[in-house]
N, C-alpha and C. Protein backbone atom coordinates (compact mmCIF):
# COMPACT_ATOMS: atom_id res chain seq x y z
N UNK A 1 167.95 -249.60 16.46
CA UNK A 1 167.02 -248.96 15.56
C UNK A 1 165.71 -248.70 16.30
N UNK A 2 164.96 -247.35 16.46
CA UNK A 2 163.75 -247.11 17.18
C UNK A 2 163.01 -247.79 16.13
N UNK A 3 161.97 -247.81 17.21
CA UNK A 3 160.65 -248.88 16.74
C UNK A 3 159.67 -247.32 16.42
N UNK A 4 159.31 -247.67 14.96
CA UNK A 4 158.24 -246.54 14.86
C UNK A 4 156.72 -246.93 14.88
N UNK A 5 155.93 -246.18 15.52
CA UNK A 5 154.12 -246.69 15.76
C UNK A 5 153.75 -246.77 14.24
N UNK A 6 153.00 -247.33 14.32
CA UNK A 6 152.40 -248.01 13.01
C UNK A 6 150.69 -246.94 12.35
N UNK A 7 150.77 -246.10 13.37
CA UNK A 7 149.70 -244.56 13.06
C UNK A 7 150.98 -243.59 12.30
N UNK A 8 152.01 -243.83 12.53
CA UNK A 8 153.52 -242.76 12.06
C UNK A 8 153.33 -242.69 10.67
N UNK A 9 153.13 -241.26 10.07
CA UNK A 9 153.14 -241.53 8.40
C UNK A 9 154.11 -240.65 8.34
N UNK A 10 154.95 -240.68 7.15
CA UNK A 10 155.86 -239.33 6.65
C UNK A 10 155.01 -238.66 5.71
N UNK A 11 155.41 -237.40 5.91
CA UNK A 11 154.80 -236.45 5.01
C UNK A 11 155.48 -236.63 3.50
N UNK A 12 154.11 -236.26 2.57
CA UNK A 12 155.02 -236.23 1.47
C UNK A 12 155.81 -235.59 1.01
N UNK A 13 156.87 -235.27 0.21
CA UNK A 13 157.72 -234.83 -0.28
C UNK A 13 157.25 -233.07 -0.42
N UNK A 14 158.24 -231.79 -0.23
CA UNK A 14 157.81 -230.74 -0.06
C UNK A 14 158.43 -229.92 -1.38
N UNK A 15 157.33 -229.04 -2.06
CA UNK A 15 158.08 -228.11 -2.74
C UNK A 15 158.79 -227.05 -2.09
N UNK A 16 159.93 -226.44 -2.51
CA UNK A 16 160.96 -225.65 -1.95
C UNK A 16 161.36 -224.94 -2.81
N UNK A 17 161.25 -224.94 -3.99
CA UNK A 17 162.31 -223.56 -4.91
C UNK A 17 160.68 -222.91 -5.25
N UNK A 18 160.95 -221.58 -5.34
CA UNK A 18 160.14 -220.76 -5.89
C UNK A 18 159.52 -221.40 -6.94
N UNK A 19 160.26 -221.50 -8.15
CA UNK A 19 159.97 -221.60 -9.60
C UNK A 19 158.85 -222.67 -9.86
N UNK A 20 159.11 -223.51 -8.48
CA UNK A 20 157.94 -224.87 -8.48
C UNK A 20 156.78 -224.53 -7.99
N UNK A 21 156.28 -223.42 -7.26
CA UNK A 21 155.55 -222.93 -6.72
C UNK A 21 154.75 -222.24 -7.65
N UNK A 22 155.43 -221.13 -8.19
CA UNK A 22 155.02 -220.74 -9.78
C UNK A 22 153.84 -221.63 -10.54
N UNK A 23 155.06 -221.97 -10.69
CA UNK A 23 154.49 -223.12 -12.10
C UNK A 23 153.01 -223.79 -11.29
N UNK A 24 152.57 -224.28 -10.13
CA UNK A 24 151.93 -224.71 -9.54
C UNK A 24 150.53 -223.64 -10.22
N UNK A 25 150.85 -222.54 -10.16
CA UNK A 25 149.69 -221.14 -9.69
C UNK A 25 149.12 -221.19 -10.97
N UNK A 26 149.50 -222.22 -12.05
CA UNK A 26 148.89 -222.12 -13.61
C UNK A 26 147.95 -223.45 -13.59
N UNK A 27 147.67 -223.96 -12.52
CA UNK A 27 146.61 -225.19 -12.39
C UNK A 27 145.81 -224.80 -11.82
N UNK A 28 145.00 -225.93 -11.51
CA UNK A 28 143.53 -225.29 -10.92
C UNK A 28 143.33 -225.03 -9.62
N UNK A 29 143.03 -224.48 -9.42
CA UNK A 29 142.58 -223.29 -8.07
C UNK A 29 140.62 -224.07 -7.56
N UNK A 30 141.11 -224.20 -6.11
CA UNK A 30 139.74 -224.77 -5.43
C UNK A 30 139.76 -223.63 -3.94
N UNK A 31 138.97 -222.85 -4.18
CA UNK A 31 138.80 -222.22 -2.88
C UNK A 31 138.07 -222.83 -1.83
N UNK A 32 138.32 -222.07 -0.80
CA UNK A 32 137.43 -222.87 0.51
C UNK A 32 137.52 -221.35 1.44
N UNK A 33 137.26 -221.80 2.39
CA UNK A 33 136.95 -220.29 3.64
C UNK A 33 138.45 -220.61 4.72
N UNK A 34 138.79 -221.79 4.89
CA UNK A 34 140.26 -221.77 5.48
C UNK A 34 141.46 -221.58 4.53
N UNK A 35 141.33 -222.30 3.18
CA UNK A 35 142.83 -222.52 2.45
C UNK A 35 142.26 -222.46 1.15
N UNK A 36 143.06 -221.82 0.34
CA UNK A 36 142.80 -222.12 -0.89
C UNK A 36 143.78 -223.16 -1.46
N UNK A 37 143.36 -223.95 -2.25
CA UNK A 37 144.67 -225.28 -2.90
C UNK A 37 144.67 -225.58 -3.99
N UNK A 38 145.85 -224.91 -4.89
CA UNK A 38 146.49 -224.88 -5.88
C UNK A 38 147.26 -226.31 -6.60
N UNK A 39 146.55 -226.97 -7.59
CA UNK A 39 146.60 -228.28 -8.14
C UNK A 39 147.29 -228.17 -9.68
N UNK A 40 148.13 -229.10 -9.94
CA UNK A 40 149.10 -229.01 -10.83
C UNK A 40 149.47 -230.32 -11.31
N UNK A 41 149.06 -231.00 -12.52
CA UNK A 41 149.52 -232.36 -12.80
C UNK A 41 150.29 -232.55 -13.42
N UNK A 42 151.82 -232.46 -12.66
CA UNK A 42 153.12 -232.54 -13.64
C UNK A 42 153.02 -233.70 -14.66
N UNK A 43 152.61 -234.44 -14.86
CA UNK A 43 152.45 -235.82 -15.53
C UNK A 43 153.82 -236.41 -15.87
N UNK A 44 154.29 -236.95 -14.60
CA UNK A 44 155.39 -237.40 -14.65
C UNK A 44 155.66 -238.30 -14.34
N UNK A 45 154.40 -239.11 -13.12
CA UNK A 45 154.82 -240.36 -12.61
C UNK A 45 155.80 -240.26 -11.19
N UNK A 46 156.22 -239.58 -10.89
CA UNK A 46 156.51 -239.33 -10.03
C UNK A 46 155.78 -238.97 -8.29
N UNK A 47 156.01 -239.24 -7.44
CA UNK A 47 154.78 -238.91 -6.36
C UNK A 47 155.00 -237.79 -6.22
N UNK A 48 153.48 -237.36 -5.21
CA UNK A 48 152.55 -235.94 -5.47
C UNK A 48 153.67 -235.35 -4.17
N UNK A 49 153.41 -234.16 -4.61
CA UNK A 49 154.44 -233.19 -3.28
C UNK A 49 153.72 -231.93 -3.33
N UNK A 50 153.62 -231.34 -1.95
CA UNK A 50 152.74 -230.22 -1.29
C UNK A 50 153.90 -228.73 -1.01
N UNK A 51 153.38 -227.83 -1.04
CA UNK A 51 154.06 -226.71 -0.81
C UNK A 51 152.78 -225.89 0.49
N UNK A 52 153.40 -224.97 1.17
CA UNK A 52 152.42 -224.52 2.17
C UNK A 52 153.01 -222.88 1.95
N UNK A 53 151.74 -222.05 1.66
CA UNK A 53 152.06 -220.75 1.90
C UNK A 53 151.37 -219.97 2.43
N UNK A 54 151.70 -219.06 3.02
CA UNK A 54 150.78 -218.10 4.16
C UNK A 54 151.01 -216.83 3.75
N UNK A 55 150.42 -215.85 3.87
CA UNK A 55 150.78 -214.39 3.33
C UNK A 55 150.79 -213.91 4.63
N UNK A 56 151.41 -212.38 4.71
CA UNK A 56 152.03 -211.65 5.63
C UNK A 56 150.57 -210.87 6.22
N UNK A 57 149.39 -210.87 4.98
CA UNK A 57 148.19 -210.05 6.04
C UNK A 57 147.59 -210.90 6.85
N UNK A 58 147.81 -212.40 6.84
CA UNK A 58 147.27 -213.39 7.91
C UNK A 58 147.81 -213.08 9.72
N UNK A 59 149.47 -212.51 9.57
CA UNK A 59 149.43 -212.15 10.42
C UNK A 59 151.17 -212.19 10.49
N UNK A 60 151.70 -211.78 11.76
CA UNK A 60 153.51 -212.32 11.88
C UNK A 60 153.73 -213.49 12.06
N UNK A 61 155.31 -213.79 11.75
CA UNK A 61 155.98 -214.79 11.81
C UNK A 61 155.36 -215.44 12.41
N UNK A 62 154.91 -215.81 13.83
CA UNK A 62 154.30 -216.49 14.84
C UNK A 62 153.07 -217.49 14.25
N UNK A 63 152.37 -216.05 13.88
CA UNK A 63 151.09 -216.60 13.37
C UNK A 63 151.09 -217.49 12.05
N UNK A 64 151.83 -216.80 11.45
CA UNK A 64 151.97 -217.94 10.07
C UNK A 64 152.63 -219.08 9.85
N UNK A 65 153.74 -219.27 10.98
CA UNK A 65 154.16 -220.67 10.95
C UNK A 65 153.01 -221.46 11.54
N UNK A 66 152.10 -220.74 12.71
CA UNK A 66 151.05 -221.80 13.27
C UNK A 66 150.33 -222.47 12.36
N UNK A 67 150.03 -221.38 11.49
CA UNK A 67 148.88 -221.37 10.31
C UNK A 67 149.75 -222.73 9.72
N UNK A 68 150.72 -222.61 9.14
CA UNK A 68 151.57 -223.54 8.44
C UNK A 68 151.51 -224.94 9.25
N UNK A 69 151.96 -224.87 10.52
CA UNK A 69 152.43 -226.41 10.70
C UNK A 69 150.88 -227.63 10.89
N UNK A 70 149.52 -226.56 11.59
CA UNK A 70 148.75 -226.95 11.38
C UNK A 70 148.09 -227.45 10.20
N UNK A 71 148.32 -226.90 8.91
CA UNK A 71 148.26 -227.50 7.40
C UNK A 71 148.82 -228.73 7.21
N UNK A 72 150.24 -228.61 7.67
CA UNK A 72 151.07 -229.62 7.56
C UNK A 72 150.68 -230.65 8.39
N UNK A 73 150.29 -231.13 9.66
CA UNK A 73 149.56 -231.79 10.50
C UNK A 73 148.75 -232.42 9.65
N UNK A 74 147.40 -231.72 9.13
CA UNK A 74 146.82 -231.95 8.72
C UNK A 74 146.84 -232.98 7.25
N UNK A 75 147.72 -232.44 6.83
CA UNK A 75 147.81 -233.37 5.14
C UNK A 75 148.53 -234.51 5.71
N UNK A 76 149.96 -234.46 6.87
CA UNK A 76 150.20 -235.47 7.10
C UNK A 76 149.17 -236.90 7.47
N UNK A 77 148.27 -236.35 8.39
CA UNK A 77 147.80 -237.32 9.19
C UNK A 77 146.50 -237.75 8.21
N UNK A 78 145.80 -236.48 7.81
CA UNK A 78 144.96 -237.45 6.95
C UNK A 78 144.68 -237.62 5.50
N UNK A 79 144.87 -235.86 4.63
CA UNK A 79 145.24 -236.08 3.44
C UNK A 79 145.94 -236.44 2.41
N UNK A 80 147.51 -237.21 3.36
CA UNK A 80 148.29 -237.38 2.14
C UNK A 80 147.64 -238.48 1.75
N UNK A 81 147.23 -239.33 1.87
CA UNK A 81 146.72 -240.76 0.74
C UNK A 81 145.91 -240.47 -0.21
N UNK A 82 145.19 -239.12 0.28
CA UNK A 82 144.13 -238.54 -1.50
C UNK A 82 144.85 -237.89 -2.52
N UNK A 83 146.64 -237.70 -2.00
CA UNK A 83 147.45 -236.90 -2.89
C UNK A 83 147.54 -237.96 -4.58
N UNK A 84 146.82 -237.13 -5.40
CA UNK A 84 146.97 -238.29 -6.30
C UNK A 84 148.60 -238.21 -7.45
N UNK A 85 149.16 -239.16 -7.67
CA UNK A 85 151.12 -239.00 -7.95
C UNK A 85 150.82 -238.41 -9.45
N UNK A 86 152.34 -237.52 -8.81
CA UNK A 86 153.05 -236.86 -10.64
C UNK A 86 151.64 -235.44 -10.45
N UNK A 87 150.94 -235.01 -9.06
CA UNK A 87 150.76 -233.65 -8.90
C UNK A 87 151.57 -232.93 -7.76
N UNK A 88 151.31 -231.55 -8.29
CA UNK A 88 152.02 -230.72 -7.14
C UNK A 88 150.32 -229.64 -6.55
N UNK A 89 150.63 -229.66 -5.29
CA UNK A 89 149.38 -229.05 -4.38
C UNK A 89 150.23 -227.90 -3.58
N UNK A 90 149.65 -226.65 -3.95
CA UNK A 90 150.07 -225.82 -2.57
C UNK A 90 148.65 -225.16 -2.14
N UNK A 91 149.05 -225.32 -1.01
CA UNK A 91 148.15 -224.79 0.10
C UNK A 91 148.60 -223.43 0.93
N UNK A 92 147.32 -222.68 0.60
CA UNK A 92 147.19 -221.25 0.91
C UNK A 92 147.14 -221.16 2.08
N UNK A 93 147.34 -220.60 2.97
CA UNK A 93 146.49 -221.04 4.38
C UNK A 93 145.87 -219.55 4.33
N UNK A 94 144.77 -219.54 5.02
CA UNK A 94 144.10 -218.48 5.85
C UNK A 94 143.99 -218.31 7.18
N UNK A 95 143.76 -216.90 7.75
CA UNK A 95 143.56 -216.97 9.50
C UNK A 95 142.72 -217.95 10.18
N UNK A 96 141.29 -218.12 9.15
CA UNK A 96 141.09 -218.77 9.85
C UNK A 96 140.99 -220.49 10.48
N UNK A 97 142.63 -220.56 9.88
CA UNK A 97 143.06 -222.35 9.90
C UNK A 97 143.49 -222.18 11.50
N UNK A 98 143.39 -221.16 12.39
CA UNK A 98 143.77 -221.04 13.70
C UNK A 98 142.44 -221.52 14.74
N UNK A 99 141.90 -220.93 14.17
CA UNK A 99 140.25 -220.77 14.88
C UNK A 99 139.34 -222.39 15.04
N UNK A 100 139.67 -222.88 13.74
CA UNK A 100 138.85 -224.38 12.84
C UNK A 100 139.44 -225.30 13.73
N UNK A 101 138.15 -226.00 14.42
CA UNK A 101 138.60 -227.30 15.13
C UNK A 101 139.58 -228.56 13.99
N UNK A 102 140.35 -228.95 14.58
CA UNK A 102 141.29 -229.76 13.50
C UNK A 102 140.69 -230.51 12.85
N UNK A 103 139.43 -231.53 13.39
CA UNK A 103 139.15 -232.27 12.34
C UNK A 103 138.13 -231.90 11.43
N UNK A 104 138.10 -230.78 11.69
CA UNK A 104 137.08 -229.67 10.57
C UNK A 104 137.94 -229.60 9.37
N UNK A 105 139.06 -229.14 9.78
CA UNK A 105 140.72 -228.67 9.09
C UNK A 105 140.69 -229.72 8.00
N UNK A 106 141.18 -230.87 9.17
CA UNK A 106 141.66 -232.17 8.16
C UNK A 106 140.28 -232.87 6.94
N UNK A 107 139.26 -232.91 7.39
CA UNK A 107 137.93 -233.11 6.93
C UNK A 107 138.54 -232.38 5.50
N UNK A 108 138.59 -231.04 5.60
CA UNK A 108 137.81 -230.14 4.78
C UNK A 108 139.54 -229.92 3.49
N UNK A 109 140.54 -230.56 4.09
CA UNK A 109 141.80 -230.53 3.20
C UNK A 109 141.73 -232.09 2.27
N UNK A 110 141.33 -233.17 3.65
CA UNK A 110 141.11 -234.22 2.54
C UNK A 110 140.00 -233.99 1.40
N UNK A 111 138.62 -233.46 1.35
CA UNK A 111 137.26 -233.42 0.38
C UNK A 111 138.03 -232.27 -0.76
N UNK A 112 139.07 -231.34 -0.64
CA UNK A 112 139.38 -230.49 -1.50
C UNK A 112 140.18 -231.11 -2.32
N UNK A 113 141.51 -232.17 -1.59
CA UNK A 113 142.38 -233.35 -2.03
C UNK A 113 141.82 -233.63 -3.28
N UNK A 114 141.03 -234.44 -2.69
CA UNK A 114 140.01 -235.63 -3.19
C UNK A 114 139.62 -235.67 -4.47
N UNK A 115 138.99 -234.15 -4.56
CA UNK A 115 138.18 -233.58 -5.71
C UNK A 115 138.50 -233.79 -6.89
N UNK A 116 137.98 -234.25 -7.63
CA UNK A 116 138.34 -234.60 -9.02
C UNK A 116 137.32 -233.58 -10.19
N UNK A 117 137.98 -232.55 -10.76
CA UNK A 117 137.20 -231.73 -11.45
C UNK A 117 137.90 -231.66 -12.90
């Protein structure tokens, strides 16, 4: 059995069917200048799970998975513990999540997390 480092987090759980994504876009909306993030409190008790989406004017395939895995980086390493359970979060990305030093990134995904409005 590998020995895993004790900095190793798993990401949380991912939305994947459309319809969950949807349903997400009827909660509250927090803009920012990198991502916008779409908040949804299934009230279920269940833990919180993230969806990541990029639109096609950010740029091609290339560019938008970057855009993507850097999001994903990001919530892994420092925002999932502000994910608060039984919500769903998707994250918009924008171009300029390419440009943003990471811990600008991660900074600015955990304080949006966080937010309690």
């Amino acid at each position: 059995m590998p020995v895993v480092p004790a900095s190793r987090q798993d990401p949380p759980p991912r939305l994947r069917v459309r319809a969950e994504f949807l349903a997400v876009r009827a909660g509250e909306k927090r803009r920012g200048k990198l991502f916008l993030l779409e908040v949804l409190d299934r009230k279920d008790g269940k833990p919180a799970r993230a969806g990541f989406t990029v639109t096609k004017k950010v740029g091609n395939a290339v560019v938008r998975n970057r855009v993507r895995r850097r999001l994903r980086e990001a919530l892994r390493v420092r925002a999932a513990a502000d994910m608060a359970p039984s919500h769903d979060y998707v994250i918009v990305g924008r171009e300029d999540v390419l440009s943003a030093p990471f811990d600008q990134l991660a900074g600015e995904l955990t304080r949006r997390i966080a937010a309690k409005r």
